[in-house]
C-alpha atoms as a PDB file:
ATOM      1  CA  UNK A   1      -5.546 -64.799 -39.247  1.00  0.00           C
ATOM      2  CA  UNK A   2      -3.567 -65.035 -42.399  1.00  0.00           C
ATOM      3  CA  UNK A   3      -2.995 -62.145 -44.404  1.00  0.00           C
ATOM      4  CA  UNK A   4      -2.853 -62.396 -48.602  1.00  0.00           C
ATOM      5  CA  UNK A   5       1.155 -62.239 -49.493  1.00  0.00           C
ATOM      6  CA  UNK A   6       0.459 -58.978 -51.308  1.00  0.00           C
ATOM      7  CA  UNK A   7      -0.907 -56.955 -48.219  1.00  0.00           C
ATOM      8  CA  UNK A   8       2.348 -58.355 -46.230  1.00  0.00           C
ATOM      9  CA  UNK A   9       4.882 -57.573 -48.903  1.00  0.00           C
ATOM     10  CA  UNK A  10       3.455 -53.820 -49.628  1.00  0.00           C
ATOM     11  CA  UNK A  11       3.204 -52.961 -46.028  1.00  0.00           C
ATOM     12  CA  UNK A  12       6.276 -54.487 -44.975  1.00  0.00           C
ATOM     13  CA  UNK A  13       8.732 -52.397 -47.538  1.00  0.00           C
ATOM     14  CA  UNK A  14       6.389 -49.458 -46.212  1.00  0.00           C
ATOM     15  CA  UNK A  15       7.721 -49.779 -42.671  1.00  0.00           C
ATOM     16  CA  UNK A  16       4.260 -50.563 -41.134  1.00  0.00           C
ATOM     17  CA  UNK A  17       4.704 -52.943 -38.047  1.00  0.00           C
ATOM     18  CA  UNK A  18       2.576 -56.045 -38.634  1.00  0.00           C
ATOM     19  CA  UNK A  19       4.021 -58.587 -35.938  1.00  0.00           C
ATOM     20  CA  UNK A  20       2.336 -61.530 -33.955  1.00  0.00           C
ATOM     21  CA  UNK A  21       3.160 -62.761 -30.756  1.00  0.00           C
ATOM     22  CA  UNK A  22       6.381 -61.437 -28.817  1.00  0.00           C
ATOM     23  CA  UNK A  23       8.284 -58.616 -29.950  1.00  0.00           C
ATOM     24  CA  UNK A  24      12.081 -60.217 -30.650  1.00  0.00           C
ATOM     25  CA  UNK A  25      14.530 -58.760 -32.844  1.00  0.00           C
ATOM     26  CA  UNK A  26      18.145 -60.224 -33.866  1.00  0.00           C
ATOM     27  CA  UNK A  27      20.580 -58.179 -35.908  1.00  0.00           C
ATOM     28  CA  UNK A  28      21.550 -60.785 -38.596  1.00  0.00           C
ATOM     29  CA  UNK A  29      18.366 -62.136 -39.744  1.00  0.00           C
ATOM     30  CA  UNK A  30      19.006 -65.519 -41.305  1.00  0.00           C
ATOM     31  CA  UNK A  31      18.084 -66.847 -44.348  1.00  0.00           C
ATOM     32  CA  UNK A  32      15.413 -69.145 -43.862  1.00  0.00           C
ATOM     33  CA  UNK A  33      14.415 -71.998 -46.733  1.00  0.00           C
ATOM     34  CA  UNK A  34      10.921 -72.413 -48.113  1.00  0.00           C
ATOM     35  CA  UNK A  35      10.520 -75.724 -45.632  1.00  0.00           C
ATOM     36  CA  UNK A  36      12.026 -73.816 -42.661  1.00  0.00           C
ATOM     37  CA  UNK A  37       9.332 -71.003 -43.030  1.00  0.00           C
ATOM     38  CA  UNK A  38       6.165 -73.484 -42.465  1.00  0.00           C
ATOM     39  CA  UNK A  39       7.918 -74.442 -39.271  1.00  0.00           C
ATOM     40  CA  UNK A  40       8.594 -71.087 -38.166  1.00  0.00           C
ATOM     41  CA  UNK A  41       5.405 -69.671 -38.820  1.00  0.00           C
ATOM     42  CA  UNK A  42       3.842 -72.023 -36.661  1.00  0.00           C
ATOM     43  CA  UNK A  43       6.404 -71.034 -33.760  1.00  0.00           C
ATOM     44  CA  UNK A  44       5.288 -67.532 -35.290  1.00  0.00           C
ATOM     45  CA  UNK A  45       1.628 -68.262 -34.044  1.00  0.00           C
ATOM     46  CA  UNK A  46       2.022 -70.343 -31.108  1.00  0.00           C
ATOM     47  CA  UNK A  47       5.065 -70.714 -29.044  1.00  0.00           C
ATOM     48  CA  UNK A  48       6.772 -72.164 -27.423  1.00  0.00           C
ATOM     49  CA  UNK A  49       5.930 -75.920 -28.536  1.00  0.00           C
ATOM     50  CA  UNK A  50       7.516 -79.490 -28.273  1.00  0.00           C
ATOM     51  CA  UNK A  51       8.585 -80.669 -31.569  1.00  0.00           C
ATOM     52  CA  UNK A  52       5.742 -83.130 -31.073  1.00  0.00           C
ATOM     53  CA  UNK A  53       2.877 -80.188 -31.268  1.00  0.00           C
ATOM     54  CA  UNK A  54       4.909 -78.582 -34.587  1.00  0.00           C
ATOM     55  CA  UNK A  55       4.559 -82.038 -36.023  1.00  0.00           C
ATOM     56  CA  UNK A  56       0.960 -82.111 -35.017  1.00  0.00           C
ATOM     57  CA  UNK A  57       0.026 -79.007 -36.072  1.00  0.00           C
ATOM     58  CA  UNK A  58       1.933 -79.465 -39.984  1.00  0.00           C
ATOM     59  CA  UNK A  59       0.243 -82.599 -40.021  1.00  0.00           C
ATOM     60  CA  UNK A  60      -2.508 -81.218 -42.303  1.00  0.00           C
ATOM     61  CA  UNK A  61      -0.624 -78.479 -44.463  1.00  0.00           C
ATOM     62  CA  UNK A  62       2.442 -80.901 -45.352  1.00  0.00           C
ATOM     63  CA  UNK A  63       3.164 -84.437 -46.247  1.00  0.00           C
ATOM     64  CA  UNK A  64       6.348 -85.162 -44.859  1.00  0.00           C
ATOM     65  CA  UNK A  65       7.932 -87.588 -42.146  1.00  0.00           C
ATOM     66  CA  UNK A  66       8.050 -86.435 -38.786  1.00  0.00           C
ATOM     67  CA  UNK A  67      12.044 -87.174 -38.586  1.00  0.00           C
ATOM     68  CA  UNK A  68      12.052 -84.158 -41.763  1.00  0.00           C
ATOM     69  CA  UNK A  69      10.203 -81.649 -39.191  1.00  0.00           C
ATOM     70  CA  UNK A  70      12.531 -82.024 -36.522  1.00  0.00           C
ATOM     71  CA  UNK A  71      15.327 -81.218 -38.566  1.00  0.00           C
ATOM     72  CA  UNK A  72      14.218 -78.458 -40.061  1.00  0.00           C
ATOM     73  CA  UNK A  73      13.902 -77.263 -36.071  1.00  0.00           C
ATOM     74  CA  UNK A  74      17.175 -78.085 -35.583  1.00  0.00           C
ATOM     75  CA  UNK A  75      18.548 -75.928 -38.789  1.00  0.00           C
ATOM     76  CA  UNK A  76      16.302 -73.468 -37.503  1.00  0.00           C
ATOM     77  CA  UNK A  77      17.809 -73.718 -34.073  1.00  0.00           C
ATOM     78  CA  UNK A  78      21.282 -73.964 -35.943  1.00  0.00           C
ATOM     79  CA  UNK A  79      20.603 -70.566 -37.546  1.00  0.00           C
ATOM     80  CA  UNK A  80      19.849 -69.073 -34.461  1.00  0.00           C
ATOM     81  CA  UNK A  81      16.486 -68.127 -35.590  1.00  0.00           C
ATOM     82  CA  UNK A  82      14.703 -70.351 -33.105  1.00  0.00           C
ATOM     83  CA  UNK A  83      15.581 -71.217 -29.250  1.00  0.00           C
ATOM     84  CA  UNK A  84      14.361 -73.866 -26.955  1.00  0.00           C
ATOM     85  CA  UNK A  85      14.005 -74.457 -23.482  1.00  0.00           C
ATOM     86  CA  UNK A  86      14.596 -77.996 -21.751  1.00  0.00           C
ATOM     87  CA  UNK A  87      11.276 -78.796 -18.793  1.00  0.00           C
ATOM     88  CA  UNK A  88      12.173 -82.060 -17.906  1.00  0.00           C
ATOM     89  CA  UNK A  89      12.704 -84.156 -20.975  1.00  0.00           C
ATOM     90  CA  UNK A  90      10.641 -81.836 -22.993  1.00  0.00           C
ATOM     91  CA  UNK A  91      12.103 -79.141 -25.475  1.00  0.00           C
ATOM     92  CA  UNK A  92      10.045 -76.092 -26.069  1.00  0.00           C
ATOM     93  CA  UNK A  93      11.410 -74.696 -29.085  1.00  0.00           C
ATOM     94  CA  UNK A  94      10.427 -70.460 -29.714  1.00  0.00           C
ATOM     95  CA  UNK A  95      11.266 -67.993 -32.033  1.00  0.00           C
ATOM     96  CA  UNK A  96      13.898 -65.620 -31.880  1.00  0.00           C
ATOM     97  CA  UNK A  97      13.905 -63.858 -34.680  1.00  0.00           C
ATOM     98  CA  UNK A  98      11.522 -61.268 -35.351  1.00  0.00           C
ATOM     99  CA  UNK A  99       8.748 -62.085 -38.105  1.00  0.00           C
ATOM    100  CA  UNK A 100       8.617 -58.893 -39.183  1.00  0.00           C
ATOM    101  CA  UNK A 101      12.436 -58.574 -39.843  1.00  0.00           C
ATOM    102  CA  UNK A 102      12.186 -62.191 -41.664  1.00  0.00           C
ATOM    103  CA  UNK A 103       9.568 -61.099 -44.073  1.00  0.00           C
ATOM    104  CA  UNK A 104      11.740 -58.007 -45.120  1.00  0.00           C
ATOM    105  CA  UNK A 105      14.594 -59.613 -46.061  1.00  0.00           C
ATOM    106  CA  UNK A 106      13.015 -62.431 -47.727  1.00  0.00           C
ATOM    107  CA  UNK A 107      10.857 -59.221 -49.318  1.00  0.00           C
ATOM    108  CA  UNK A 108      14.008 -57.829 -50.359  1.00  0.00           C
ATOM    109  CA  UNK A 109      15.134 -60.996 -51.676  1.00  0.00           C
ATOM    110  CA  UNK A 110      12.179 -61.145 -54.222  1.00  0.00           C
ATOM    111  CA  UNK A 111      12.753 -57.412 -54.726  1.00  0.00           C
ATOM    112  CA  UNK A 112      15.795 -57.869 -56.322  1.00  0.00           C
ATOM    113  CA  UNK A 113      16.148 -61.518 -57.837  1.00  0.00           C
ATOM    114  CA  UNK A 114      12.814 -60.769 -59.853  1.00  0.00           C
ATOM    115  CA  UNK A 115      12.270 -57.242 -59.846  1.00  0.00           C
ATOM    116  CA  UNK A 116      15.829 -56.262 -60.207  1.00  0.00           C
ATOM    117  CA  UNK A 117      15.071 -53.927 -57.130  1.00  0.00           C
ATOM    118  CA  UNK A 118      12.168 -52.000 -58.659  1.00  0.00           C
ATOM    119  CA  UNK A 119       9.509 -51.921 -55.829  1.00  0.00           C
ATOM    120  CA  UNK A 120       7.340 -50.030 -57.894  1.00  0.00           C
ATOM    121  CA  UNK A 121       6.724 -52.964 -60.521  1.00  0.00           C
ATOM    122  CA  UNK A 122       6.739 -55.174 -57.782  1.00  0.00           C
ATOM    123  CA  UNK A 123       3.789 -53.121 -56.196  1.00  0.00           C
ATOM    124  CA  UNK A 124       1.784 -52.131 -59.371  1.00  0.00           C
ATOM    125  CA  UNK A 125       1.717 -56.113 -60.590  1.00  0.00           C
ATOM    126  CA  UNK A 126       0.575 -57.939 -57.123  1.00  0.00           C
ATOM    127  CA  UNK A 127      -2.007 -54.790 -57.041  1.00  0.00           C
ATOM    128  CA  UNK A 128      -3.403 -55.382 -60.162  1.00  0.00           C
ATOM    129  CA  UNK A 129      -3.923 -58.988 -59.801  1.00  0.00           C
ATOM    130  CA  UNK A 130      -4.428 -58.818 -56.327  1.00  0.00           C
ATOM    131  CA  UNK A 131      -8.423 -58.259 -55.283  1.00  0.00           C
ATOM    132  CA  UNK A 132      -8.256 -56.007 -52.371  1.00  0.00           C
ATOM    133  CA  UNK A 133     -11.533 -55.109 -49.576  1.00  0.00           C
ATOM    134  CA  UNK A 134     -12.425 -51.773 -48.961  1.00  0.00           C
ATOM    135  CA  UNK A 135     -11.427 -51.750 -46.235  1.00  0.00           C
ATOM    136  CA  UNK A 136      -7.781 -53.161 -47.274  1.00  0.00           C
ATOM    137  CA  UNK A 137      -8.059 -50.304 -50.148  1.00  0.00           C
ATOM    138  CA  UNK A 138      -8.540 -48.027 -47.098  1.00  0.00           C
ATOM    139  CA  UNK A 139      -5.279 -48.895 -45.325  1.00  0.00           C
ATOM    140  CA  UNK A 140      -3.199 -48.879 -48.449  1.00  0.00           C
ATOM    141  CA  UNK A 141      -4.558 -44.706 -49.632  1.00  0.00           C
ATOM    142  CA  UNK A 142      -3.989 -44.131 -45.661  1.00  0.00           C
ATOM    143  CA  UNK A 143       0.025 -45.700 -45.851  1.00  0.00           C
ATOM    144  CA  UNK A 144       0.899 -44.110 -49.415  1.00  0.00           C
ATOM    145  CA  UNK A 145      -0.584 -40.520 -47.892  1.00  0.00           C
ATOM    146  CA  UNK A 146       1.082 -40.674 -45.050  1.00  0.00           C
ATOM    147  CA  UNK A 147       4.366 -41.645 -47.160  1.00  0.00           C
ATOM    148  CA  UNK A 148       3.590 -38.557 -48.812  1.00  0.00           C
ATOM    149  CA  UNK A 149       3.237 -36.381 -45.710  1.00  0.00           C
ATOM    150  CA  UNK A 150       6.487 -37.508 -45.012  1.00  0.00           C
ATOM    151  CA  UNK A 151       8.620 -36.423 -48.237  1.00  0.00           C
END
């Protein structure tokens, strides 16, 4: 399922828990590059996984050499943001970082190197670019009223 950048970014910085697969936290969230975030979100979706089946699987999305792949898994495992386990001579490599707590920082990140921390310019231009479902139109009235309730 992938979810439009907008929907993530407004209810992420709203404190709504949108999180796949298991439910890991660690207290200094790295920062993780644009390369080492294709890798991770596959780990994200489906884990744990040989470096072989991350190869596979980026295969279509990216054009680079396999030897590039596995070392972005090793920085990744470097920054502590992913783990592995050894079954035989097979490495199983799994997230430990929690996507959730990735996609705030790097949130707050874009909050404040192009927004200069305003969240409400950041909000008002991906929403009016941004085409939105009902239903997604729906969520976001329920989140800001319940912000509301809470004030």
């Amino acid at each position: 399922m992938t979810v439009p950048l907008t929907y993530v970014i407004i209810v992420t910085y709203l404190n709504i828990t949108y999180v796949r697969g298991a439910d890991v936290y660690m207290k200094n969230t790295p920062k993780i590059s644009d390369a080492e975030w294709q890798v991770i979100k596959i780990l994200w979706e489906q884990s744990p996984m040989t470096a072989n089946e991350v190869i596979e699987k980026l295969e279509t999305s990216v054009d680079w050499n396999h030897q590039t792949i596995r070392t972005l898994i090793n920085r990744l495992v470097k920054k502590e943001a992913v783990s592995y386990n050894v079954k035989g001579k097979a490495y199983y490599y799994y997230p430990i970082v929690n996507e959730e707590e990735c996609m705030k920082k790097e949130t707050r990140s874009l909050l404040s190197k192009v927004y200069d921390g305003s969240l409400n310019l950041l909000i008002k231009n991906f929403i009016k670019d941004e085409k939105f479902s009902k239903k997604e139109i729906d969520e976001l009235r329920s989140i800001l009223d319940n912000k509301e309730k809470q004030k």
